[in-house]
Protein backbone atom coordinates (compact mmCIF):
# COMPACT_ATOMS: atom_id res chain seq x y z
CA UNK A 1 27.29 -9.55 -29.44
CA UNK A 2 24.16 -10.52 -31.68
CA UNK A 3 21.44 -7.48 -32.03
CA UNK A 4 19.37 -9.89 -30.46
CA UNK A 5 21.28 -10.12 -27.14
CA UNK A 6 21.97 -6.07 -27.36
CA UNK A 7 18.20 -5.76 -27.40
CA UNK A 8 17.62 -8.07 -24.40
CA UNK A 9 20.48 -6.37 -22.60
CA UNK A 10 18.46 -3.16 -23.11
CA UNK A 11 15.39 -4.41 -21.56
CA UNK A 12 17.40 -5.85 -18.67
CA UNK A 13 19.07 -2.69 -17.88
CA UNK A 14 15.57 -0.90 -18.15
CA UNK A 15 14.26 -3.75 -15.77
CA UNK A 16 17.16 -2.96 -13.11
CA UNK A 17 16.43 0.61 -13.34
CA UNK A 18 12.50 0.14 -12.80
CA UNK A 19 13.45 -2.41 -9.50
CA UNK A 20 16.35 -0.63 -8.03
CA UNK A 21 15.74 3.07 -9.42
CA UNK A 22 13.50 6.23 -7.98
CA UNK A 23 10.27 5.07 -9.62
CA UNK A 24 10.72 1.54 -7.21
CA UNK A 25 10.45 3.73 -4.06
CA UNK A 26 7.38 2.63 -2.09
CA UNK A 27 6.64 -0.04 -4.58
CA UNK A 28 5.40 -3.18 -2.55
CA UNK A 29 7.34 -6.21 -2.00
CA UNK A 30 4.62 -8.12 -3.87
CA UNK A 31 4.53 -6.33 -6.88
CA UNK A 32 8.52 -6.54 -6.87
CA UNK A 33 8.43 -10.27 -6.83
CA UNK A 34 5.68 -10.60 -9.29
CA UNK A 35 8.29 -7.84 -11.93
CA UNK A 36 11.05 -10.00 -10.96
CA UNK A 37 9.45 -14.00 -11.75
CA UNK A 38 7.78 -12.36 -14.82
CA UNK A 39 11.41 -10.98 -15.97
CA UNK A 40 13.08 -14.46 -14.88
CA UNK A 41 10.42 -16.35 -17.27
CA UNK A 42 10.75 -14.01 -20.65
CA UNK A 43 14.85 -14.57 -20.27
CA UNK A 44 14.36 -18.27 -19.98
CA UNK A 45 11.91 -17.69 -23.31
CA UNK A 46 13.38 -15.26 -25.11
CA UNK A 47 11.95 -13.72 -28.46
CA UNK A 48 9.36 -15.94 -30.53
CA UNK A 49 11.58 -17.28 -33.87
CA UNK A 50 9.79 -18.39 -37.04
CA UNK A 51 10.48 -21.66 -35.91
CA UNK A 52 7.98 -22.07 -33.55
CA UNK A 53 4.85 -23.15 -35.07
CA UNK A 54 2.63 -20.04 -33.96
CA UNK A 55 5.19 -17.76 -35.28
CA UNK A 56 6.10 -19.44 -38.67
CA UNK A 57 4.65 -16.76 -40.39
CA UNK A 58 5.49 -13.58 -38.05
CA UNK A 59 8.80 -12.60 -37.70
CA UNK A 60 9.49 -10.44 -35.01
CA UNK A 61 13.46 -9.50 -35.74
CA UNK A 62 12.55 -5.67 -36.12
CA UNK A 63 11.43 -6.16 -32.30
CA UNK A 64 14.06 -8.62 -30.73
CA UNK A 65 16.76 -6.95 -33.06
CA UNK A 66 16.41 -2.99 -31.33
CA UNK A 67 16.45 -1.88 -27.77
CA UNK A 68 13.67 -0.05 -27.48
CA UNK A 69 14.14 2.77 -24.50
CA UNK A 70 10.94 2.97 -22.24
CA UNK A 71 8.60 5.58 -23.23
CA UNK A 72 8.97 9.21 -20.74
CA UNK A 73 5.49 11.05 -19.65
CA UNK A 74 4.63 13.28 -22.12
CA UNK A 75 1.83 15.83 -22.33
CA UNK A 76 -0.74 16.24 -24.98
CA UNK A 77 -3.12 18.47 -25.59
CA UNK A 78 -6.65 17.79 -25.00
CA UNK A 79 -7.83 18.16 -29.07
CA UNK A 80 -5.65 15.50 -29.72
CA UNK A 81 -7.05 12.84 -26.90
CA UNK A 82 -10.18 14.04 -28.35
CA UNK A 83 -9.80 13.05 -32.14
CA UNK A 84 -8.77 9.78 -31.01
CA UNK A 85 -11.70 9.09 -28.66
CA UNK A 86 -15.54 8.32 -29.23
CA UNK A 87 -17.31 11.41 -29.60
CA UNK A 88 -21.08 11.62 -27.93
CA UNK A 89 -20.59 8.40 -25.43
CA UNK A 90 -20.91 10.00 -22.23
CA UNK A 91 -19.29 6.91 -20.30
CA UNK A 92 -16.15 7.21 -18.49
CA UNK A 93 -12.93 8.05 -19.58
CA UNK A 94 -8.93 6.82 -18.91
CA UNK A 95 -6.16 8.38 -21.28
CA UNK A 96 -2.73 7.25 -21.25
CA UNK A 97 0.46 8.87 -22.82
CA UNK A 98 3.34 6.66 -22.98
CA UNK A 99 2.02 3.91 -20.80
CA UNK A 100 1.56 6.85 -18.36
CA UNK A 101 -2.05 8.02 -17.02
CA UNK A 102 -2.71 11.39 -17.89
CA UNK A 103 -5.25 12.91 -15.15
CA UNK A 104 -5.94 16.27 -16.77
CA UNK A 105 -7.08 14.30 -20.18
CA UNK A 106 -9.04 11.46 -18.00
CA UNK A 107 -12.86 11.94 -16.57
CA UNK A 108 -14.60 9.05 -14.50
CA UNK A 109 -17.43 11.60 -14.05
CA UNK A 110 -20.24 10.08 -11.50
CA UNK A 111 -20.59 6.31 -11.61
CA UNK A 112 -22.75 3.87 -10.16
CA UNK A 113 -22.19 2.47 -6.54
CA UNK A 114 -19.75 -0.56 -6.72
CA UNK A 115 -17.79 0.75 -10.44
CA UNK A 116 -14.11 1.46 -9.98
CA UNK A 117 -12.59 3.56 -13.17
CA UNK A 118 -9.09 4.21 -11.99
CA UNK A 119 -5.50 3.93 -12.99
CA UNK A 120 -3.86 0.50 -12.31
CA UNK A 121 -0.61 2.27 -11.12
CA UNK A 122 -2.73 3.76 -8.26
CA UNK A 123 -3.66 0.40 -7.22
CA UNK A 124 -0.54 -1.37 -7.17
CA UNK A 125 0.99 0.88 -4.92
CA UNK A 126 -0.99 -0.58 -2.24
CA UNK A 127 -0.05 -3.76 -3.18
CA UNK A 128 -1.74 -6.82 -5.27
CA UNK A 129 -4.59 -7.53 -2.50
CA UNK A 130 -7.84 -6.92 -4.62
CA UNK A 131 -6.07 -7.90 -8.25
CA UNK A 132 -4.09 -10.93 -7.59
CA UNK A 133 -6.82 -13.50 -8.10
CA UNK A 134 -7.37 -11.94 -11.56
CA UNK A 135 -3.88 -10.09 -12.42
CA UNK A 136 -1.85 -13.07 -12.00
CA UNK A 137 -3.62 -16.13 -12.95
CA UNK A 138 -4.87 -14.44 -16.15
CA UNK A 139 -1.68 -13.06 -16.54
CA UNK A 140 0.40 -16.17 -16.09
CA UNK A 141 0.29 -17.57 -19.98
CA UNK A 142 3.27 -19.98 -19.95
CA UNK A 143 4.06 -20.08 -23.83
CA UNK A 144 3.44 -15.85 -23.89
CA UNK A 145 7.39 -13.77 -23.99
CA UNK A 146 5.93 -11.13 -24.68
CA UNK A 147 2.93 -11.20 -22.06
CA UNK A 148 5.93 -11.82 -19.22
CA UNK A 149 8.21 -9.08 -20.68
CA UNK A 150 4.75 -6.59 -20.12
CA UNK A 151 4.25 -8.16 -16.61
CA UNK A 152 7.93 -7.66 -15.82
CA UNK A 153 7.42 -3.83 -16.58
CA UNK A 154 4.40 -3.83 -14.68
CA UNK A 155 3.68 -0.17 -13.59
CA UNK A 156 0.28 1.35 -14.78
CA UNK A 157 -2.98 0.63 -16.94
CA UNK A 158 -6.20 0.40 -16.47
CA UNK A 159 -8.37 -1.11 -13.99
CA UNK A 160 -12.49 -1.36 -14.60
CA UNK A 161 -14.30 -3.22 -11.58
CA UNK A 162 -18.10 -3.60 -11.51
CA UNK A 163 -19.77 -4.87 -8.40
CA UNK A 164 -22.51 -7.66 -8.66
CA UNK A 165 -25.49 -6.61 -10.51
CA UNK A 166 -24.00 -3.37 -11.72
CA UNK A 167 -25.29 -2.21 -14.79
CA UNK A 168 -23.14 0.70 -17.03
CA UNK A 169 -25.25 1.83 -19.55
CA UNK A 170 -22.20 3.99 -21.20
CA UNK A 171 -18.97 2.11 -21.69
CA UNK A 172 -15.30 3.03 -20.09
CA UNK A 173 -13.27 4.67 -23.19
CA UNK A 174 -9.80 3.38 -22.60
CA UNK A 175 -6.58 5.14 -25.03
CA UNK A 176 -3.15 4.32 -25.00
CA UNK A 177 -1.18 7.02 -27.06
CA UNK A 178 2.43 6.66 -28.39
CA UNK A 179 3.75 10.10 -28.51
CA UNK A 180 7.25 8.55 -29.79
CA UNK A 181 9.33 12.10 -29.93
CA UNK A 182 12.63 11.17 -32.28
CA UNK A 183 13.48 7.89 -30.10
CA UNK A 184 12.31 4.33 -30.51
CA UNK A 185 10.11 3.79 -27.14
CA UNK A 186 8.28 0.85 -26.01
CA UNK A 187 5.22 0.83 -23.36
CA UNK A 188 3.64 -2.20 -21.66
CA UNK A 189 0.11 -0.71 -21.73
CA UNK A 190 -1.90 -3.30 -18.84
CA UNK A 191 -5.99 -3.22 -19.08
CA UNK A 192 -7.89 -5.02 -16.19
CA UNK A 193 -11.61 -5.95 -16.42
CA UNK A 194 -13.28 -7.48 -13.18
CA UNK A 195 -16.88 -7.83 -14.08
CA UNK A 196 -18.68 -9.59 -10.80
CA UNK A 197 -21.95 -11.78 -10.92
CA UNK A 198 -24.47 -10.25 -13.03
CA UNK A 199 -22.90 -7.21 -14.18
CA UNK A 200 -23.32 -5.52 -17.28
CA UNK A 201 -20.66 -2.83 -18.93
CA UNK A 202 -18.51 -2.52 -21.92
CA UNK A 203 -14.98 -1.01 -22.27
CA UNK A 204 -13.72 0.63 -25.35
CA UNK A 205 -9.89 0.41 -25.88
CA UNK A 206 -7.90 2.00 -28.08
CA UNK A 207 -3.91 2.10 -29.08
CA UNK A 208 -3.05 5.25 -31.68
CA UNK A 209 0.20 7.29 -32.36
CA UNK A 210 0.83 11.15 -32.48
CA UNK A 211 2.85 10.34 -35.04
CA UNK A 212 3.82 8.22 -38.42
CA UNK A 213 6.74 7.02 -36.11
CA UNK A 214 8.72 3.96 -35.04
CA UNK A 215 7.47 2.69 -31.44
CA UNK A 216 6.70 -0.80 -29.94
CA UNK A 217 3.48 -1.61 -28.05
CA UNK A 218 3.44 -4.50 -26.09
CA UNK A 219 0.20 -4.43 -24.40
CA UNK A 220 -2.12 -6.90 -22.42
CA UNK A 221 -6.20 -7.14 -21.65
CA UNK A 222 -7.22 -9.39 -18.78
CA UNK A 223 -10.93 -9.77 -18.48
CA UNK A 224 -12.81 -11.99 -16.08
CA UNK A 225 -15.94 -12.26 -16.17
CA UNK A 226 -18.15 -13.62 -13.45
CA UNK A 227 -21.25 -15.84 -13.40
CA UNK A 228 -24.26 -14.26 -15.21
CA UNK A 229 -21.76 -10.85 -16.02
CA UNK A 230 -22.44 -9.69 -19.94
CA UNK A 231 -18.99 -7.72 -20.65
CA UNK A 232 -18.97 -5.88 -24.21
CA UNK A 233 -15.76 -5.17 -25.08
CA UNK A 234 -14.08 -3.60 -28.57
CA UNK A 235 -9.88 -2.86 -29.05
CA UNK A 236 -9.35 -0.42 -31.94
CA UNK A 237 -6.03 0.00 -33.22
CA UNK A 238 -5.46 2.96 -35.16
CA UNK A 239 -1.15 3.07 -34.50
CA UNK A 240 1.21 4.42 -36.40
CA UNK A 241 2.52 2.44 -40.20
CA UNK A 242 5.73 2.42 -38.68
CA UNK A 243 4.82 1.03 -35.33
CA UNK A 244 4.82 -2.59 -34.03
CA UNK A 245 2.04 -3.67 -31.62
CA UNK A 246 2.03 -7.24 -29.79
CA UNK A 247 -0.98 -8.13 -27.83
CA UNK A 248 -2.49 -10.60 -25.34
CA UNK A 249 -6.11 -10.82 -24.38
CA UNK A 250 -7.04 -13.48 -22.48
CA UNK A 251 -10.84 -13.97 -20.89
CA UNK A 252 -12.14 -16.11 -18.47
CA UNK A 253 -15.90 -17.10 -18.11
CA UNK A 254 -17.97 -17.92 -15.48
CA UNK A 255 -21.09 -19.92 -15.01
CA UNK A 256 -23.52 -17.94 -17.89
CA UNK A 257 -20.98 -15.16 -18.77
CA UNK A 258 -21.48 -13.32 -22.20
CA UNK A 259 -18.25 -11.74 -23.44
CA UNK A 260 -18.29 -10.33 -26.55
CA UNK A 261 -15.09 -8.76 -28.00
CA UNK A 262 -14.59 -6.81 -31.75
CA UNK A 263 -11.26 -6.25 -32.92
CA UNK A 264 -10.97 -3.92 -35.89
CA UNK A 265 -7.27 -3.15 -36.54
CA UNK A 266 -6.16 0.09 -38.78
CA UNK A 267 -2.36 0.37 -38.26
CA UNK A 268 1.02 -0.98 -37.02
CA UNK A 269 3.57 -2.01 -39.39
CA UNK A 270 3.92 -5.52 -37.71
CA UNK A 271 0.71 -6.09 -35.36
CA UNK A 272 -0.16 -9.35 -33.52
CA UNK A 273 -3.02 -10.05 -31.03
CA UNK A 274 -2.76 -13.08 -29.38
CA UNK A 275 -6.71 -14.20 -28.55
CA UNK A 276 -7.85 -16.43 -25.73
CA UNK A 277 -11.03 -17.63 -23.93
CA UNK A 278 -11.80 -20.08 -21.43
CA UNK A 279 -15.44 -20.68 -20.70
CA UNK A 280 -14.93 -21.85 -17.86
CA UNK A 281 -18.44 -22.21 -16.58
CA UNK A 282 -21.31 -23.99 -18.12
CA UNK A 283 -23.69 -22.07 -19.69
CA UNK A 284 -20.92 -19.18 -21.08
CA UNK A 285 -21.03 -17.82 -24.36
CA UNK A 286 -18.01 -16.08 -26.41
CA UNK A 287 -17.91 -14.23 -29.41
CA UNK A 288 -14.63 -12.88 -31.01
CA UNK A 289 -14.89 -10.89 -34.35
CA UNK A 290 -11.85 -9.03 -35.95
CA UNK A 291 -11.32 -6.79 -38.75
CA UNK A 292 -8.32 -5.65 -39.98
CA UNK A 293 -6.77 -3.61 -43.09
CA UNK A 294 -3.34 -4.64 -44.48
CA UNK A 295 -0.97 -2.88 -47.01
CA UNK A 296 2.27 -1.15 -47.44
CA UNK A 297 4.40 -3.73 -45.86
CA UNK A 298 1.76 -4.49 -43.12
CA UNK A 299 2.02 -7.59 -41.78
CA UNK A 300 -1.27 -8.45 -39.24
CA UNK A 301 -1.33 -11.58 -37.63
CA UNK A 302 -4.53 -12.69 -35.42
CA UNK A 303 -4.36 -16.13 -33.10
CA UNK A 304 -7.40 -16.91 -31.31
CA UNK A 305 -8.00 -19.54 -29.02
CA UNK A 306 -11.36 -20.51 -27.40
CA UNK A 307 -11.41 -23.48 -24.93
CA UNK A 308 -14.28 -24.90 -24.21
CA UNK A 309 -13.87 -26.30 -20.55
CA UNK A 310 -17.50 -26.97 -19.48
CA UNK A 311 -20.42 -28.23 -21.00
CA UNK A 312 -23.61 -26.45 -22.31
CA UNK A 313 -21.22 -23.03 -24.06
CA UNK A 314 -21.51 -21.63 -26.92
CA UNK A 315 -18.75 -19.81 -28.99
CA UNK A 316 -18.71 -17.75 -32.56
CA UNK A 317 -16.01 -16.39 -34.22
CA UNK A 318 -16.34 -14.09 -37.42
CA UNK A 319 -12.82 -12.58 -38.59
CA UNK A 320 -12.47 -10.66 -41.68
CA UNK A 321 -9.49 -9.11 -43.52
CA UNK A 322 -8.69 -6.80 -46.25
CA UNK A 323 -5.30 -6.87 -47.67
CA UNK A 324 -3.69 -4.46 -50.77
CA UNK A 325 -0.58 -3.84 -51.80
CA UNK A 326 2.28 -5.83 -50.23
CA UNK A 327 -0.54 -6.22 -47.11
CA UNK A 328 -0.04 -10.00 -45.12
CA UNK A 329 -2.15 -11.61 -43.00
CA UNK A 330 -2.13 -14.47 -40.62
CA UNK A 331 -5.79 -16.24 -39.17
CA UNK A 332 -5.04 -19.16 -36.51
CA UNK A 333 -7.77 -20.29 -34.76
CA UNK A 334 -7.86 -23.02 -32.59
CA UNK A 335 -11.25 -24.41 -30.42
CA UNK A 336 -10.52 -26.67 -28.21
CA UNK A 337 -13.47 -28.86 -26.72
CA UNK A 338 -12.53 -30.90 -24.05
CA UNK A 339 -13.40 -33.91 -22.90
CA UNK A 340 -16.56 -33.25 -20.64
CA UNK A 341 -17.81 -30.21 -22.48
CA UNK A 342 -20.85 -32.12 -24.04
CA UNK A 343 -23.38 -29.51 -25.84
CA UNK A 344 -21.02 -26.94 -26.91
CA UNK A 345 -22.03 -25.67 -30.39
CA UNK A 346 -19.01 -23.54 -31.41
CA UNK A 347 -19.03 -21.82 -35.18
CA UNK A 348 -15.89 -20.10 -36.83
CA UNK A 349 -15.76 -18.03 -39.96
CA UNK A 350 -12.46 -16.10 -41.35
CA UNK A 351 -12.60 -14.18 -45.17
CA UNK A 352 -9.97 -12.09 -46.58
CA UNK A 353 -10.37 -9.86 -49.35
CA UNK A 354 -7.48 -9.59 -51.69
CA UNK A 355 -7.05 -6.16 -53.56
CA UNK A 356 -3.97 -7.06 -54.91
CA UNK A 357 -2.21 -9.87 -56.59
CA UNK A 358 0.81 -9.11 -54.35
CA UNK A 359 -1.38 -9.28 -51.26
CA UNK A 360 -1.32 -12.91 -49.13
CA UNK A 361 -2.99 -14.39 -46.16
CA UNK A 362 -2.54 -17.24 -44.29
CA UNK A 363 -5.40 -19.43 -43.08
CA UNK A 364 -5.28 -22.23 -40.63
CA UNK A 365 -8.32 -23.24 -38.08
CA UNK A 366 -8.40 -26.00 -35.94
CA UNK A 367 -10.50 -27.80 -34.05
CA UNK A 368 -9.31 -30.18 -31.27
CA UNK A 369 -12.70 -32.17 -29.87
CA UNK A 370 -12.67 -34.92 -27.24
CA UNK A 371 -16.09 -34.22 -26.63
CA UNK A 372 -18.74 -36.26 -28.61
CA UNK A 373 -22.13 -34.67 -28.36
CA UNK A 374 -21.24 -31.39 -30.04
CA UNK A 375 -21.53 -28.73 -33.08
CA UNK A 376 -18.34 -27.01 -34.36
CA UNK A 377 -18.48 -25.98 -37.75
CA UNK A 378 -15.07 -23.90 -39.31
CA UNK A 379 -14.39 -22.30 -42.33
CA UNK A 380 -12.19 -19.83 -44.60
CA UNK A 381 -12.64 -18.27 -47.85
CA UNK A 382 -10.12 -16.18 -49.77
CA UNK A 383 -11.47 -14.01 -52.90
CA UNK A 384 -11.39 -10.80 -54.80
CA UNK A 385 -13.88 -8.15 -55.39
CA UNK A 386 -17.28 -9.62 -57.43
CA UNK A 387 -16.76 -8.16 -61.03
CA UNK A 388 -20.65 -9.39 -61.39
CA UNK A 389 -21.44 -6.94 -58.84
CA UNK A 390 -19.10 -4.21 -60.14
CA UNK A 391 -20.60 -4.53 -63.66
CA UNK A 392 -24.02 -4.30 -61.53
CA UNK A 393 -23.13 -1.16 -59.67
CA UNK A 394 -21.37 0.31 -62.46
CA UNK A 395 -24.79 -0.39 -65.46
CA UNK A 396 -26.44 1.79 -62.82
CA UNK A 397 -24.45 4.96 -63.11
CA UNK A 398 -21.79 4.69 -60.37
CA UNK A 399 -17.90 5.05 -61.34
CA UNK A 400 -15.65 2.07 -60.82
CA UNK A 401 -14.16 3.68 -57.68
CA UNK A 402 -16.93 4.53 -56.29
CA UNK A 403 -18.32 0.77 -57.00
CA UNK A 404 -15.11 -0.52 -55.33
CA UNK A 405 -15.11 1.30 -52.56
CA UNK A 406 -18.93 0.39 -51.81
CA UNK A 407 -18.73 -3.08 -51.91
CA UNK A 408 -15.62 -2.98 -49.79
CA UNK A 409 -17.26 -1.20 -47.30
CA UNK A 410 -20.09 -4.04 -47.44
CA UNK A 411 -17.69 -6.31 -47.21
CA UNK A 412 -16.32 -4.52 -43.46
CA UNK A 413 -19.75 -3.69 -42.41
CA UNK A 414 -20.97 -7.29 -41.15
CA UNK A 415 -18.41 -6.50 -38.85
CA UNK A 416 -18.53 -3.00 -37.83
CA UNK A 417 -22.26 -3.90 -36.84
CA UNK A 418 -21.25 -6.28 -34.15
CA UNK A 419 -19.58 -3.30 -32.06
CA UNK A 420 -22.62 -2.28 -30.52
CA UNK A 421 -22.11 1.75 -30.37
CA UNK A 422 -23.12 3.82 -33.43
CA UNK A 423 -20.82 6.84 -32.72
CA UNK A 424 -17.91 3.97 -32.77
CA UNK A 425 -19.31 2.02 -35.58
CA UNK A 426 -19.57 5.71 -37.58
CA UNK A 427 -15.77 7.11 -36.44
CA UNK A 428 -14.15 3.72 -37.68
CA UNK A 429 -16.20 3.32 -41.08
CA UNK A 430 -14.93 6.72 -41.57
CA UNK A 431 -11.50 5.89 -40.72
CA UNK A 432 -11.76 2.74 -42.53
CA UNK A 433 -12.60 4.63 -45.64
CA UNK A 434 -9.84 7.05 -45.51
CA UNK A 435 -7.86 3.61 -45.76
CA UNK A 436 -8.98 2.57 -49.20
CA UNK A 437 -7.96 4.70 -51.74
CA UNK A 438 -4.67 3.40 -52.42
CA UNK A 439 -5.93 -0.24 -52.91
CA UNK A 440 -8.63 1.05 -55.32
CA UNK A 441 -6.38 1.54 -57.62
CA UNK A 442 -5.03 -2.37 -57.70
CA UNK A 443 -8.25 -4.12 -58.39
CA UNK A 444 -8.74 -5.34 -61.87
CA UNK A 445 -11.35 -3.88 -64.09
């Protein structure tokens, strides 16, 4: 028997346990059947291979090579939830310990009229009446294993509804922590976001681990947006250096949706966020930015999609990455335009920052237009620290470090700026600082 098989043979035995076992009693039929085609599809998949073209460069044998056991409740204390969330946003508040909602560490507080905050686990259990026209056809990504393997464990996550011309003036914090205590545990974190005609909120998400352990993360963020809804929406990802985190977020856009969503990834040993937006209505606009920080090994691979299915959108993509060390990277966007999507004006941008000559990225956008009344515009750059501006900041009395450490922080800030909270922008510059120190050391004089 391969590792490969052993590993699937694990999740299948896990997957018979969740159907057939205590934690299946009183689960509806529908949410059975929906565990049971999702399973069906990631066996007739199977683990990604470098041979597939979106994989080439991400090789996921420390995943599809290990059974990974489910991940138990576990308790935490309430200092730790609260180093890992936003301090002074007063908004609402879901924590979740090994895919698990944790009640005691959770506040919804008093929300508007027509705003659900609650765990998805609570809703299922009365069935998929409510979610299905979002859960499943958001959900259903045919060329996505690991997006049916999460579905096929489908048990809790979050759910954030907003009723028509809702507005949240305080986001939802969402966390997912990994407590991972001496086993190798997986969780199929789940985050729903139904934002109704003219509704205005944003949701703060956030994966970390208790520990510099070895866990898997397989999470996925469905978010539709109706006509006229602006939905503000950031992911940190702060896990552990040993960890592995695979994720899909997929958007869909109504008639004059805004949905803006910042990435900034800080950890994970192998981490890959799978990207995709349909504006689906004309008139929508989409933004996607992304940061990330690679070293030690760290492999962080970003595919984006954005499909432009009506005419009149706009779309704008700004992805940045700073790699030291042994740090890869992978950037593949793709825009598709399609055929009567006249007017869209669509704009990508991806630069990575090399602090080391062992450091590597790999660059590849793509545009696919049928459409021809349009503006799409792509590029990439790939470069080191400016010794002109070094030599500039270092004539006026700062040390080299120092120097360094400023300009890489410039570098990140065009960024950070885009998430739209100060407290958040302030808690990940910090964290992003504590980051640097061991690639300032690797940057030529």
């Amino acid at each position: 028997m391969t590792e490969a098989s052993a590993a699937y043979d694990g999740y299948q035995a896990d997957f018979e346990r969740l159907q057939g076992g205590a934690d299946a009693a009183g689960v509806p039929a529908a949410v059975i059947s929906l565990r049971q085609d999702a399973m069906a599809h990631f066996s007739r998949l199977g683990f990604p291979t470098t041979r597939l073209e979106d994989w080439r460069f991400t090789n996921v044998a420390p995943i599809a090579s290990r059974a990974y056991a489910l991940g138990n409740p576990a308790e935490i204390d309430g200092a730790q939830a609260g180093r890992l969330l936003v301090p002074d946003l007063p908004g609402p508040r879901l924590v979740f310990v090994n895919g698990r909602f944790a009640p005691s560490l959770s506040s919804v507080g008093a929300v508007p009229a027509g705003v659900e905050v609650r765990s998805l686990g609570d809703t299922l259990a009365a069935g998929l009446e409510g979610v299905a026209p979002h859960l499943v056809s958001l959900a259903g990504v045919p060329e996505q294993p690991f997006s049916a393997l999460n579905t096929a464990f489908l048990q809790d996550g979050a759910l954030i509804k907003v009723a028509e011309g809702v507005v949240l003036d305080a986001p939802v914090q969402v966390l997912f922590v990994s407590t991972a205590q001496g086993e190798a545990v997986v969780t199929h974190p789940r985050v729903l976001v139904i934002a109704e005609a003219n509704s205005q909120f944003g949701v703060i998400e956030s994966y970390a681990g208790l520990r510099d352990a070895e866990y898997f993360t397989n999470a996925v963020t469905e978010i539709d947006a109706g006509a006229g809804s602006v939905v503000t929406h950031a992911k940190v990802l702060r896990e552990s250096l040993q960890a592995y985190h695979v994720a899909s977020l997929q958007a869909r856009l109504d008639r004059s949706a805004v949905v803006t969503s910042t990435s900034v990834t800080l950890g994970g040993a192998l981490v890959r966020n799978d990207v995709g937006a349909v504006l689906n209505g004309e008139g929508a606009e989409c933004t996607l930015n992304g940061l990330y920080v690679a070293g030690r090994n760290q492999l962080i691979d970003n595919h984006t999609t954005i499909d432009h299915a009506s005419p009149h959108c706009d779309s704008h993509e700004l992805y940045k990455g700073i790699l030291d060390g042994d740090g890869r990277a992978v950037f593949n966007g793709k825009i598709i335009v399609r055929l009567d999507a006249q007017k869209t004006d669509a704009k990508q941008s991806n630069k990575a920052l090399l602090l080391s000559e062992r450091a590597q990225v790999n660059t590849k956008p793509q545009l696919e237009i049928l459409a021809d009344d349009v503006k799409c515009t792509h590029g990439a750059t790939v470069g080191q620290l400016d010794n002109d501006a070094l030599f500039y900041l270092r004539a006026r009395g700062l040390g080299l470090e120092h120097a360094r450490r400023m300009l890489i922080d410039a570098f990140a800030t065009d960024v950070l700026d885009r998430l739209g909270y100060a407290p958040l922008r302030t808690q990940l510059d910090r964290a992003l600082l504590e980051r640097l120190p061991a690639a300032a050391d690797e940057v030529p004089a």
